[in-house]
Protein backbone atom coordinates (compact mmCIF):
# COMPACT_ATOMS: atom_id res chain seq x y z
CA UNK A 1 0.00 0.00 0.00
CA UNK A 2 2.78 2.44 0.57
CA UNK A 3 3.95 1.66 -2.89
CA UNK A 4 1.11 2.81 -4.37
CA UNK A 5 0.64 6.20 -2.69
CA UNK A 6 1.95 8.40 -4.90
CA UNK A 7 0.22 7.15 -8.06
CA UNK A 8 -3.46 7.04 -6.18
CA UNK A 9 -2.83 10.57 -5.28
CA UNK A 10 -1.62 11.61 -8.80
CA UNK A 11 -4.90 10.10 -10.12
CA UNK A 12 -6.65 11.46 -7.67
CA UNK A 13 -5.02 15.15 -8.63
CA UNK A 14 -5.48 14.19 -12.40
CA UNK A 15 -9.33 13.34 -11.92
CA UNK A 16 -9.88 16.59 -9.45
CA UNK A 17 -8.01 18.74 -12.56
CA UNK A 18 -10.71 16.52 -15.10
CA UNK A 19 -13.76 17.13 -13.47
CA UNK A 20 -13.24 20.79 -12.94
CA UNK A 21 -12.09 21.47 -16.60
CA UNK A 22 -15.61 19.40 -17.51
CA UNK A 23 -17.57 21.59 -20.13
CA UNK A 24 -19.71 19.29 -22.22
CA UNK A 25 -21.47 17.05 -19.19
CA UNK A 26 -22.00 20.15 -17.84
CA UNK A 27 -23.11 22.72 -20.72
CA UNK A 28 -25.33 19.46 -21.63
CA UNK A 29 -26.91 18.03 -18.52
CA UNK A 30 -27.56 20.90 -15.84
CA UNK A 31 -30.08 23.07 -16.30
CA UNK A 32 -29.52 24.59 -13.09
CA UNK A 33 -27.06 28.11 -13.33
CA UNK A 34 -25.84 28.04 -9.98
CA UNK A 35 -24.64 23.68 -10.44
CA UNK A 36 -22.29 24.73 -13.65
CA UNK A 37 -18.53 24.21 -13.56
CA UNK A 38 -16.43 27.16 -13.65
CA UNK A 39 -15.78 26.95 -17.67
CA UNK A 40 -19.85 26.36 -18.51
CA UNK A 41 -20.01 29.51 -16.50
CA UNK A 42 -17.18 31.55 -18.01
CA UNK A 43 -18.92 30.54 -21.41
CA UNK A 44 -21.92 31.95 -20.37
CA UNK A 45 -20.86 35.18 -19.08
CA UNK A 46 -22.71 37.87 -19.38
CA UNK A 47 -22.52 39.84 -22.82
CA UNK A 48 -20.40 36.64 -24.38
CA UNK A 49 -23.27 35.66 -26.78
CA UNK A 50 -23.03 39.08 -28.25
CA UNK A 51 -20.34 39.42 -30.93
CA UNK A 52 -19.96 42.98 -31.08
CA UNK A 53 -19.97 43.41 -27.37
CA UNK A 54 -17.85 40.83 -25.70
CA UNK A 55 -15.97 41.43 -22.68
CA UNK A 56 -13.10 40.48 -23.38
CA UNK A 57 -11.43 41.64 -20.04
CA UNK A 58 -13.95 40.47 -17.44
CA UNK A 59 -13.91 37.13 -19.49
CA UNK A 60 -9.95 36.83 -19.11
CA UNK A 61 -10.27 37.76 -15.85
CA UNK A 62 -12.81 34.95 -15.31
CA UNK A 63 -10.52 32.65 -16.83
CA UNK A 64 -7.51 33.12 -14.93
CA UNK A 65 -9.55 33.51 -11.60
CA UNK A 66 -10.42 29.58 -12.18
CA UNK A 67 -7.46 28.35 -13.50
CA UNK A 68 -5.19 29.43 -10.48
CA UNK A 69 -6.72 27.09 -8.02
CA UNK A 70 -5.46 24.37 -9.81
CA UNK A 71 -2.26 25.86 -10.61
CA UNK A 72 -1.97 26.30 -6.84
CA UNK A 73 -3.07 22.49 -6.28
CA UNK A 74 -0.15 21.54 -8.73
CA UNK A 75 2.26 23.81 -7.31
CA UNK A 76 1.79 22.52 -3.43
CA UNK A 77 1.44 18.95 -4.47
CA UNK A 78 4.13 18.54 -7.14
CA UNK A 79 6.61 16.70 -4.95
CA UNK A 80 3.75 13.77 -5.02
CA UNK A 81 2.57 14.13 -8.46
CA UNK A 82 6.09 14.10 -10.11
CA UNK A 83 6.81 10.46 -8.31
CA UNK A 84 3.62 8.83 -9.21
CA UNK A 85 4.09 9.84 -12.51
CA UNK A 86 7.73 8.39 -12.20
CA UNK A 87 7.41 5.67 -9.85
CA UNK A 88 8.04 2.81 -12.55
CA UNK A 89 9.81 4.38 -14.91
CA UNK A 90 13.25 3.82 -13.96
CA UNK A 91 14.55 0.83 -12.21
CA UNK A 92 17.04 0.91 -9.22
């Protein structure tokens, strides 16, 4: 069981970094505003169905705001995610 530590926690990271990136189960399934994932509701920001009038600032804004959690998550938990990627790929 200590073996397999790191690589059940880089899944675990990898699935966590999956499920919050999901757009099409979401866009498709919940009807519900408030349930979407962070890129369904990016996409549907206000003003983003008009072409002429796109804000391109609040939606870059929007974008970075929910991609830094998981830049944080990789950042603290790199020293586990780099060995279960690693773990048996070189022998010794």
């Amino acid at each position: 069981m200590p073996a397999s530590a790191p690589g059940v926690f880089t899944t675990a990271i990898l699935l966590f970094i999956a499920a919050w990136n999901e757009f099409l189960f979401a866009r498709t399934f919940i009807s519900d505003q408030a349930l979407y994932t962070a890129p369904v509701a990016v996409a549907q920001f206000e003003g983003a169905h008009i072409a002429a009038a796109r804000p391109w600032g609040q939606i870059s804004a929007a974008a970075v705001a929910t991609t830094m959690p998981l830049v944080l998550l990789v950042l603290i938990f790199q020293r586990r995610i780099i060995p279960g990627l690693t773990s048996d790929a070189i022998k010794g």
